[in-house]
Protein backbone atom coordinates (compact mmCIF):
# COMPACT_ATOMS: atom_id res chain seq x y z
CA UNK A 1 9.20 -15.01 18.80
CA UNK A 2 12.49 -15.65 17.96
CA UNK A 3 16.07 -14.15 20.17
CA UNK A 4 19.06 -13.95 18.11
CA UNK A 5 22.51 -14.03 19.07
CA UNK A 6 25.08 -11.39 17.80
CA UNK A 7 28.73 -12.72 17.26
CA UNK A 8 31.51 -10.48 15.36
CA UNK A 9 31.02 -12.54 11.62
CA UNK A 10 27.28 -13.72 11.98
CA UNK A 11 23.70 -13.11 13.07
CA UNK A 12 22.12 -16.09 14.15
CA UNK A 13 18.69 -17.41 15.71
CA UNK A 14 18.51 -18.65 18.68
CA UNK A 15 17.36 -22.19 17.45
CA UNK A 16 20.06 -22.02 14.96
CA UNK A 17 17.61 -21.97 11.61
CA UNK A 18 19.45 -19.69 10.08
CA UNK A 19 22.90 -17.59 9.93
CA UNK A 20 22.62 -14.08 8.40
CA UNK A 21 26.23 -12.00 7.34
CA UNK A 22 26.60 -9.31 9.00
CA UNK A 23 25.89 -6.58 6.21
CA UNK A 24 23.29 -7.42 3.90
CA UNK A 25 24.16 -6.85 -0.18
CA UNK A 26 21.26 -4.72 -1.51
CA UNK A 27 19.31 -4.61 -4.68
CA UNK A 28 21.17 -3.28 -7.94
CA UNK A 29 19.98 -0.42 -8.18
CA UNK A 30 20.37 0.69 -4.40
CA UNK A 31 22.24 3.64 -5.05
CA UNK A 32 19.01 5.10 -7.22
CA UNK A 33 16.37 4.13 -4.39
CA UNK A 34 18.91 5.96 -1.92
CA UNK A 35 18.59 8.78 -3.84
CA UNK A 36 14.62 9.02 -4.35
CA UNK A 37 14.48 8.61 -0.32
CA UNK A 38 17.18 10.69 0.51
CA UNK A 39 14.96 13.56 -1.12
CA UNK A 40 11.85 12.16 0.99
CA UNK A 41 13.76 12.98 3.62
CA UNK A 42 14.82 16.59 2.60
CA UNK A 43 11.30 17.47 1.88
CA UNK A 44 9.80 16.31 5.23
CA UNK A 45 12.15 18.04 6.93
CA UNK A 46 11.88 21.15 4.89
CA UNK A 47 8.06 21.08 5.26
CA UNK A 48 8.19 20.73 8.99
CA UNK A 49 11.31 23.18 9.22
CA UNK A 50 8.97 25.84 7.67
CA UNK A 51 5.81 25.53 8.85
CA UNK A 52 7.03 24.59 11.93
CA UNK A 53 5.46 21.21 12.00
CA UNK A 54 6.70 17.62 13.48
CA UNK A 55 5.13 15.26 11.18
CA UNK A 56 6.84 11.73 11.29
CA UNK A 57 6.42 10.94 7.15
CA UNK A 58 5.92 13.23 4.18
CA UNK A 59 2.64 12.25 3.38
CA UNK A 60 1.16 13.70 6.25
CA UNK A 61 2.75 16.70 6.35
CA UNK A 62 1.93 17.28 2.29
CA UNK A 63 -1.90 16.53 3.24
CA UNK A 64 -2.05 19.03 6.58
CA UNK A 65 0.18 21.48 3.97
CA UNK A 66 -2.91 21.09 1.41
CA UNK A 67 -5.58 21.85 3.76
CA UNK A 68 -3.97 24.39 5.75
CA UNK A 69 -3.53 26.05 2.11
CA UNK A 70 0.34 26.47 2.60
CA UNK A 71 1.08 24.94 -0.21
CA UNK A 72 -0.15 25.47 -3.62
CA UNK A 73 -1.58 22.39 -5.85
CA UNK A 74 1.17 22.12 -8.16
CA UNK A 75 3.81 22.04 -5.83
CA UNK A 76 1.60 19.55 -3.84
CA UNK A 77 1.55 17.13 -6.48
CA UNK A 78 5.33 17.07 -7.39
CA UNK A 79 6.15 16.45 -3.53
CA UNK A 80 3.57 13.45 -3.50
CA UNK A 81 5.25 12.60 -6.35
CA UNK A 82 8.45 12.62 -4.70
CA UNK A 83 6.97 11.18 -1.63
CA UNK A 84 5.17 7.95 -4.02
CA UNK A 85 8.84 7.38 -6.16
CA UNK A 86 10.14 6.89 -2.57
CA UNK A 87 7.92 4.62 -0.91
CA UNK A 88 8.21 2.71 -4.35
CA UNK A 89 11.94 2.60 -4.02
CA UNK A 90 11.57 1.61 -0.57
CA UNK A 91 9.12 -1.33 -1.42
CA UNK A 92 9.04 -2.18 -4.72
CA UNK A 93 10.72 -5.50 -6.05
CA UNK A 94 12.44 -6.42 -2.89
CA UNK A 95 10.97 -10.08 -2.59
CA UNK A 96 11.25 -13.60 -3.61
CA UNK A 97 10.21 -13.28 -7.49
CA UNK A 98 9.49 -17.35 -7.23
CA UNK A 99 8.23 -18.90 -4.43
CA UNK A 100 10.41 -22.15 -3.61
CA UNK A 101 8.99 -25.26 -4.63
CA UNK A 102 9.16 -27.71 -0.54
């Protein structure tokens, strides 16, 4: 368990391991993941909107939508489409793609 200390130009750990900028720079194509969540987003809150649901993540919604038959097959598959290019975008090729040789 680490505590960090907030300053106005840095994030840093307590024990002083590391120092962290204060906004991160994100992957290339950030501006294409932002979009494939930001309609993750729409969708949940359409689905909940009109069926007058409070599901926390699209998936679960789309899979009580399914059995609850408010939702026909097709149009479930293209939101768990929508729902998989998200979580993708959100997870996908983020890392380390070497590990560092110590």
């Amino acid at each position: 368990m680490s505590a960090t200390i907030n300053s106005t130009n840095s994030t840093q750990s307590a024990f002083g391991r590391s120092q962290l900028k204060d906004e991160a720079d994100g992957p290339d194509d950030l501006e294409h993941r932002l979009e494939a969540v930001k309609q993750q987003i729409k969708w949940l809150h359409q689905l909940n909107t009109q069926f007058g649901t409070n599901f926390t993540n699209l998936s679960r919604v789309l899979s009580h939508c399914k059995r609850a038959g408010l939702i026909e097959t097709m149009e479930y598959n293209r939101l768990a489409q929508i729902n998989q290019r998200a979580n993708e975008a959100k997870h996908h090729d983020l890392g380390c793609t070497t590990l560092d040789e110590d």
